[in-house]
Protein backbone atom coordinates (compact mmCIF):
# COMPACT_ATOMS: atom_id res chain seq x y z
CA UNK A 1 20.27 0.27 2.93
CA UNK A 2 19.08 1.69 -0.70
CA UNK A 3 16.90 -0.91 -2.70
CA UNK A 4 15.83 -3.99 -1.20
CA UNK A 5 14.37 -6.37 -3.20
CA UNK A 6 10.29 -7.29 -2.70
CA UNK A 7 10.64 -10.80 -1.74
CA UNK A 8 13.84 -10.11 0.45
CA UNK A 9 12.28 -8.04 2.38
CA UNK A 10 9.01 -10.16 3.31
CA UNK A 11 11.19 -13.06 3.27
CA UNK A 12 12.87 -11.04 6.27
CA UNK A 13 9.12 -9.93 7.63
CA UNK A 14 8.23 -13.85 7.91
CA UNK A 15 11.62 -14.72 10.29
CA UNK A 16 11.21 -11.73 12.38
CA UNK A 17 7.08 -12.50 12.92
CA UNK A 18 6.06 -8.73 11.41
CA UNK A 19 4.42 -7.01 8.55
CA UNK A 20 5.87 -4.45 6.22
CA UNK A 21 3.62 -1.42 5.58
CA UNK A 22 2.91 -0.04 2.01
CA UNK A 23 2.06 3.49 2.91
CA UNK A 24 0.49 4.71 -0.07
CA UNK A 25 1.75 8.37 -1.41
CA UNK A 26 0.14 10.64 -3.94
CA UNK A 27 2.66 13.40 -3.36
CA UNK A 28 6.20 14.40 -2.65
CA UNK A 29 5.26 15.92 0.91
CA UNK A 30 3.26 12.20 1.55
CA UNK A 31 6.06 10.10 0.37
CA UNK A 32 8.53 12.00 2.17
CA UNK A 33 6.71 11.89 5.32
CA UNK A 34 6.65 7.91 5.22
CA UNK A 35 10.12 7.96 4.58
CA UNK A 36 10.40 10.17 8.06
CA UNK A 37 8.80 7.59 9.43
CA UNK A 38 11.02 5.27 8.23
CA UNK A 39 13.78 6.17 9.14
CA UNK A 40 12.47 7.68 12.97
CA UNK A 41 11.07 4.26 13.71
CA UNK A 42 13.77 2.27 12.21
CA UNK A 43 11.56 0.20 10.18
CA UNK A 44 11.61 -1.29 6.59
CA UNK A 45 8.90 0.04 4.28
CA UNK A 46 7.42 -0.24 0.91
CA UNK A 47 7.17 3.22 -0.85
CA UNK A 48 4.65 3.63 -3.59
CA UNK A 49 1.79 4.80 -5.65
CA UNK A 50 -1.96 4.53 -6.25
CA UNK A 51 -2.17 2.22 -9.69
CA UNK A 52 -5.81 3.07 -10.13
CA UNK A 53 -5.48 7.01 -9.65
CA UNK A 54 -1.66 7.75 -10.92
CA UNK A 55 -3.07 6.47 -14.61
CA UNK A 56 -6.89 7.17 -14.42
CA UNK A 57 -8.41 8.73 -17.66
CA UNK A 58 -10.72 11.07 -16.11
CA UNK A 59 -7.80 13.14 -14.51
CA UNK A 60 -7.57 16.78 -14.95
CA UNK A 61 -3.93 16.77 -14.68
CA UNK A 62 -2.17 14.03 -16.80
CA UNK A 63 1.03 12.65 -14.81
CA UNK A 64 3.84 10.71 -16.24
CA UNK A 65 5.10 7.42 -14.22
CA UNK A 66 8.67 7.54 -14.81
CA UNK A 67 8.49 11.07 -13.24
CA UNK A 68 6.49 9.23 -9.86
CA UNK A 69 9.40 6.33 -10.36
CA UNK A 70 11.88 8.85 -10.35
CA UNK A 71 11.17 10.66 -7.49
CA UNK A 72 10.15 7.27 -5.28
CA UNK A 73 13.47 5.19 -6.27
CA UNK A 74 15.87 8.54 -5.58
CA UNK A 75 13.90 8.45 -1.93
CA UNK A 76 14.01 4.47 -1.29
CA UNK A 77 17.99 4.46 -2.38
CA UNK A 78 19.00 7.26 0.14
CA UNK A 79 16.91 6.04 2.69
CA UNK A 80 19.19 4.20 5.95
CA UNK A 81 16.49 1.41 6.29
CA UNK A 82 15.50 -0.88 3.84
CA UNK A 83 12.57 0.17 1.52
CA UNK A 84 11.06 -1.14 -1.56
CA UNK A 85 8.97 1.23 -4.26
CA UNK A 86 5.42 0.13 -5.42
CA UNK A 87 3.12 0.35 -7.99
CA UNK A 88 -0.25 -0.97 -6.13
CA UNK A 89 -3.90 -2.32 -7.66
CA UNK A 90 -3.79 -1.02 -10.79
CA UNK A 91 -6.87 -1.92 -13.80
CA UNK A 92 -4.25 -0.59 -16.41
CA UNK A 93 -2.47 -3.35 -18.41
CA UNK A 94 -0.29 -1.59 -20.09
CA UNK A 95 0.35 0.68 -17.27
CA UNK A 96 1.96 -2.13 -14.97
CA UNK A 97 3.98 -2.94 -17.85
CA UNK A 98 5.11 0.51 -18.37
CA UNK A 99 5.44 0.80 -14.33
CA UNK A 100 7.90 -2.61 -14.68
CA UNK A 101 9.92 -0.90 -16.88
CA UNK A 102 10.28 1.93 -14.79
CA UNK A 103 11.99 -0.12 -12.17
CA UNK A 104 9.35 -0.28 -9.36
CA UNK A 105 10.38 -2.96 -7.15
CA UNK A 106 6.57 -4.66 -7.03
CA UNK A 107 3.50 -4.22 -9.47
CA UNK A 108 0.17 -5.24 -9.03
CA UNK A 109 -2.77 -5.56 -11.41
CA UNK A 110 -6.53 -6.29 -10.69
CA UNK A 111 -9.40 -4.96 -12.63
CA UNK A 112 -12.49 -6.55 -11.15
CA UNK A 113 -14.55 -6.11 -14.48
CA UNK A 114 -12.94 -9.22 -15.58
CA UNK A 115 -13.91 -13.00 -14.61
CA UNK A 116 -11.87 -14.95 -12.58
CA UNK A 117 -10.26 -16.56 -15.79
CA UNK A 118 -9.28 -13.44 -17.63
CA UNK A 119 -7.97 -12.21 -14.34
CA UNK A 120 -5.74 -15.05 -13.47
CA UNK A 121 -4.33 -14.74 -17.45
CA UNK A 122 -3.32 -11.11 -17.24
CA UNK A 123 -2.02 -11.54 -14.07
CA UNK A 124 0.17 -14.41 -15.12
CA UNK A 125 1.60 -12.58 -17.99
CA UNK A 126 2.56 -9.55 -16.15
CA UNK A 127 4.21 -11.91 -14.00
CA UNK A 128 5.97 -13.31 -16.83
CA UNK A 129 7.37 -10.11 -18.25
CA UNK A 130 8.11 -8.66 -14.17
CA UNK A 131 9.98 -11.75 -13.53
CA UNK A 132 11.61 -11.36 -16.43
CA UNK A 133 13.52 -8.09 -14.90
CA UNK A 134 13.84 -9.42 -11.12
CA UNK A 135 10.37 -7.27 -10.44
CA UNK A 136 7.78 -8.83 -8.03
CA UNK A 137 4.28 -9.47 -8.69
CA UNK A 138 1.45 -9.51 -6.13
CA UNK A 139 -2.06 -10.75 -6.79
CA UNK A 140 -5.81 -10.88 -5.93
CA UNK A 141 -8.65 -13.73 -6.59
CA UNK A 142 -10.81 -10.77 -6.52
CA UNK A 143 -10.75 -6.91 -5.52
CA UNK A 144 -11.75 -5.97 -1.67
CA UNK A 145 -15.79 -4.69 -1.59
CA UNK A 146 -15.97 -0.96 -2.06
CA UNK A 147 -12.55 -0.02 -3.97
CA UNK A 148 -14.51 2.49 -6.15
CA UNK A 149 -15.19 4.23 -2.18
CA UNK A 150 -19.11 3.82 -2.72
CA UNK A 151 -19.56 1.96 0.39
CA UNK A 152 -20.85 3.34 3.82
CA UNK A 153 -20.89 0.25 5.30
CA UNK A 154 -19.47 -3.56 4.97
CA UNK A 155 -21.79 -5.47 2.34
CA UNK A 156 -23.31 -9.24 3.59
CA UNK A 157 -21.02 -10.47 0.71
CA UNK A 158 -17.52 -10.22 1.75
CA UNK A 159 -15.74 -11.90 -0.84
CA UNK A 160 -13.66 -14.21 1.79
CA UNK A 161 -10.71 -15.96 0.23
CA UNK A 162 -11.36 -19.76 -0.58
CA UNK A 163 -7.83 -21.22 0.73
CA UNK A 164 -7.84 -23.72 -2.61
CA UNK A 165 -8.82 -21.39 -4.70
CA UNK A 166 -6.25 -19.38 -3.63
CA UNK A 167 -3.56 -22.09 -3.73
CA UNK A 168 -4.68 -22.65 -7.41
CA UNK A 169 -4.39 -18.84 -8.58
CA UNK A 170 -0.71 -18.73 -7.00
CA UNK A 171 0.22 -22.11 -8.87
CA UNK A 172 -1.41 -20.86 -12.06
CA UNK A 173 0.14 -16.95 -11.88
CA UNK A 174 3.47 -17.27 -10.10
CA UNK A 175 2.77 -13.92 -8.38
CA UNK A 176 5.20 -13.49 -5.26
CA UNK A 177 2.40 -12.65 -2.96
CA UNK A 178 -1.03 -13.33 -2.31
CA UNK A 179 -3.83 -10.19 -1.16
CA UNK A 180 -6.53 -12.41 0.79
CA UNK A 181 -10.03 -11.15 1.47
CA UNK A 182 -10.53 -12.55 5.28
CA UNK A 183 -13.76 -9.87 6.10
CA UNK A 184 -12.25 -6.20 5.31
CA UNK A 185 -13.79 -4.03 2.93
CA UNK A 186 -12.92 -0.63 1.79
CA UNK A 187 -14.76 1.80 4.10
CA UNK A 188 -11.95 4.28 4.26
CA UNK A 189 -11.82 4.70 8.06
CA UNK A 190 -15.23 5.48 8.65
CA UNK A 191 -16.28 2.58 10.23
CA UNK A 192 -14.08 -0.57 11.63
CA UNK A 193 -14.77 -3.96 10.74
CA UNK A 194 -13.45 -7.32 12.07
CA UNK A 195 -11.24 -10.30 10.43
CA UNK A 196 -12.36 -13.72 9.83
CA UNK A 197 -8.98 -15.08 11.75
CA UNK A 198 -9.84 -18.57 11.04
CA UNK A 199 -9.92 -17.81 7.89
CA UNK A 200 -7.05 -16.06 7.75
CA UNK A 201 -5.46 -18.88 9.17
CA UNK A 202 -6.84 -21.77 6.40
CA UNK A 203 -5.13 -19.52 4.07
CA UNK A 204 -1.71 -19.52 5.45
CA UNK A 205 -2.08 -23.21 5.44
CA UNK A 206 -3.34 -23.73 1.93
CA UNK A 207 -0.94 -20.94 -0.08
CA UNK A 208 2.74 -21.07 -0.32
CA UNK A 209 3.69 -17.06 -0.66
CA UNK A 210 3.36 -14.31 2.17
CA UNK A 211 -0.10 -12.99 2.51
CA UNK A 212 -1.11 -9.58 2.45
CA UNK A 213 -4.08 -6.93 4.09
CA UNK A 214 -5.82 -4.34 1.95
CA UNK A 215 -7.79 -2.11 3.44
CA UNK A 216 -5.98 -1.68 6.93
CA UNK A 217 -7.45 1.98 7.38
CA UNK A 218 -11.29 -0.01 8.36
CA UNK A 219 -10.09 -3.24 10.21
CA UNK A 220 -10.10 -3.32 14.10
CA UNK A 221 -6.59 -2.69 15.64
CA UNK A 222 -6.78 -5.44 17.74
CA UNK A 223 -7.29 -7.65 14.69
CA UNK A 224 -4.62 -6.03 12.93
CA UNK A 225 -2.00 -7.61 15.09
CA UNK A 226 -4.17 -10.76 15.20
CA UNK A 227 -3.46 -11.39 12.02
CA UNK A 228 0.27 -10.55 11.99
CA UNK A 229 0.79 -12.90 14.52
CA UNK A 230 -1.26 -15.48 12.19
CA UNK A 231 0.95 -14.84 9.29
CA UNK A 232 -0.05 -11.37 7.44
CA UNK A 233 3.20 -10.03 6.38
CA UNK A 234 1.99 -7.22 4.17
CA UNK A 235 -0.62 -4.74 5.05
CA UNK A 236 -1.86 -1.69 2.59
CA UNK A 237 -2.60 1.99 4.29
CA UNK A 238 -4.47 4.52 2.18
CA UNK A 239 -7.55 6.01 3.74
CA UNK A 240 -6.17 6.62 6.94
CA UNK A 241 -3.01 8.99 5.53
CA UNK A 242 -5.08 10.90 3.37
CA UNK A 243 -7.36 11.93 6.13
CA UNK A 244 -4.87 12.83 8.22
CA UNK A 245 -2.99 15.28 6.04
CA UNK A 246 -6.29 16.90 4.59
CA UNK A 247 -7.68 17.38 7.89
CA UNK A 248 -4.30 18.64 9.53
CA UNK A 249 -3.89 20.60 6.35
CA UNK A 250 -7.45 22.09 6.63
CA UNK A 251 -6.85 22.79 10.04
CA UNK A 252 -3.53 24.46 9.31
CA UNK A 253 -4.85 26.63 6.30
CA UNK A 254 -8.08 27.91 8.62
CA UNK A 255 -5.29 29.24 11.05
CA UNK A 256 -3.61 31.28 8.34
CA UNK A 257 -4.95 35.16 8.56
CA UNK A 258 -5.73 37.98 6.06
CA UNK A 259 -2.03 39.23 6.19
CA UNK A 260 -0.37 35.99 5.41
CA UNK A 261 3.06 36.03 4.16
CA UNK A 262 2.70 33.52 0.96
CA UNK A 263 6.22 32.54 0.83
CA UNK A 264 6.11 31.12 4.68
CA UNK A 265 2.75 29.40 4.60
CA UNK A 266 2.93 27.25 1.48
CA UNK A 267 6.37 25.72 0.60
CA UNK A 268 8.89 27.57 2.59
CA UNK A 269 9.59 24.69 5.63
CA UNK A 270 8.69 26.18 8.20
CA UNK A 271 6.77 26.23 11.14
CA UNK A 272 3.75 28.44 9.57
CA UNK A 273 4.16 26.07 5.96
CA UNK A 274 1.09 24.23 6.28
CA UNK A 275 2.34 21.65 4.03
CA UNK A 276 5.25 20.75 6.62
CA UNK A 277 2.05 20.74 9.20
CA UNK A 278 0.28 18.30 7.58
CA UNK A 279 3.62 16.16 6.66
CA UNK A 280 4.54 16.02 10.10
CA UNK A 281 1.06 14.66 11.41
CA UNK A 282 1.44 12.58 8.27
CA UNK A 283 4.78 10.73 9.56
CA UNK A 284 3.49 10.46 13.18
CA UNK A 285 0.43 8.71 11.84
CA UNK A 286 3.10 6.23 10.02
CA UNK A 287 4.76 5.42 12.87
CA UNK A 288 2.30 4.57 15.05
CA UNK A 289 1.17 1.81 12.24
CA UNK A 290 5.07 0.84 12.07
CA UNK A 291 4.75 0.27 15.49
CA UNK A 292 1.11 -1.86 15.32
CA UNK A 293 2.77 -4.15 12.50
CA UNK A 294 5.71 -5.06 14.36
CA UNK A 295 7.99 -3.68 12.10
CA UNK A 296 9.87 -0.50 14.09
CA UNK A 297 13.03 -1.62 15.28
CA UNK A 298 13.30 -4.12 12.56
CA UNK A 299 15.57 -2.56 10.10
């Protein structure tokens, strides 16, 4: 299938009822375990990044975009399903520029230092230069609670979504899709949270673009689906992968004794390579979600 456009393939999520996952990746065994996934469940998938990590100053290790571009567009056009590459939440201006000139297939930018009127200006000229090169744009009123990962439990203040508020950003912006707060916050899998469905559901009513989840990793299975079947046709996975490949890799690596043969345990493919160990629990992790959104069997 190669490159699918952003809006193509929602546009395709909203007549077949489903949501497209954005698994996020950090590294080639991560990203090529989503696209095992992929491809074993038959599902389309957005590919991608971590726009507040891939560019943050305080790294030890600087990394160049066009090199994370690179490697995720090579992986989305061999791909057999159709998949879409990424660059999610990012603060950095100038880096979701640079990211739309790399040829990602969807940016995002959010930096919730700003007030609601800055936000809604940056955001419309990123649009403005994205659309400019066919690239889609998706947007936030404001960032989910706990983004920074400082929260151990869901705050009273939720940040919900006002549905004419949110018609009003996606008039002003143009973004191609709309990130709605409807009672998740980041908790990173420790500890599940419910949905506000009817508010969910105001939302659908009140804004014209598909909607999307953040923070799937903390929000109650059950209400996962819920709110596919009310119209969620996007829905962002983080926590949950990471976990799973550091504990699977931690797991792997404890396993390993005195004697090891270095070439075999780290990079060699096979069955003592803890990296494959953690890839594969990786991909079976993806599935499963594939399967919870709807979207396996789709492609």
């Amino acid at each position: 299938m190669a490159l699918v456009p952003f809006n193509e393939l929602l546009a395709e999520a909203e007549r077949g009822r489903y949501a497209v996952g954005y698994f996020e990746s950090w590294n080639l065994e991560s990203l090529l375990a989503v696209a095992d996934a992929a491809e074993a469940a038959c599902s389309p998938v957005l590919l991608g990044f971590s726009g507040i990590y891939l560019l943050h100053p305080e790294r030890e290790c600087r990394e160049h975009l066009g090199d994370y571009a690179a490697l995720g567009l090579e992986t989305c056009r061999r791909l057999a399903v159709p998949a879409c590459l990424v660059f999610n939440e990012s603060p950095h201006f100038e880096g979701v520029l640079e990211a739309v000139g790399h040829g990602f297939g969807m940016v995002m930018f959010t930096d919730e230092r700003l007030s609601f009127e800055e936000q809604t200006e940056q955001v419309r000229r990123i649009v403005e230069q994205a659309h400019q090169v066919s690239v889609a744009v998706e947007g936030e009123l404001t960032a989910l609670p706990g983004v920074a990962g400082e929260l151990e439990r869901a705050p009273e203040d939720l940040r919900l979504s006002d549905p004419e508020a949110a018609r009003g950003f996606v008039e002003r912006t143009g973004v191609d899709a709309l990130a709605v707060n409807i009672g998740q916050a980041h908790l990173h899998g420790c500890r599940q949270v419910r949905l506000n469905l009817q508010r969910l559901t105001e939302l659908r009513r009140a804004v014209p673009v598909p909607l999307v989840l953040h923070g799937a990793s903390s929000i109650h299975r059950d209400d996962l689906v819920a709110a596919v079947g009310l119209g969620i046709r996007k829905i962002n996975v983080g926590s949950v992968l990471k976990r799973t490949y550091f504990e699977t890799l931690r797991r792997a690596s404890a396993k390993v004794g005195g004697d090891y043969n270095p070439y075999e345990v780290m990079g060699s493919g096979l069955s003592a390579d803890v990296l494959t160990t953690a890839r594969q629990a990786l991909r079976k992790t993806v599935e499963e979600l594939m399967h919870l959104f709807g979207s396996a069997g789709k492609a």
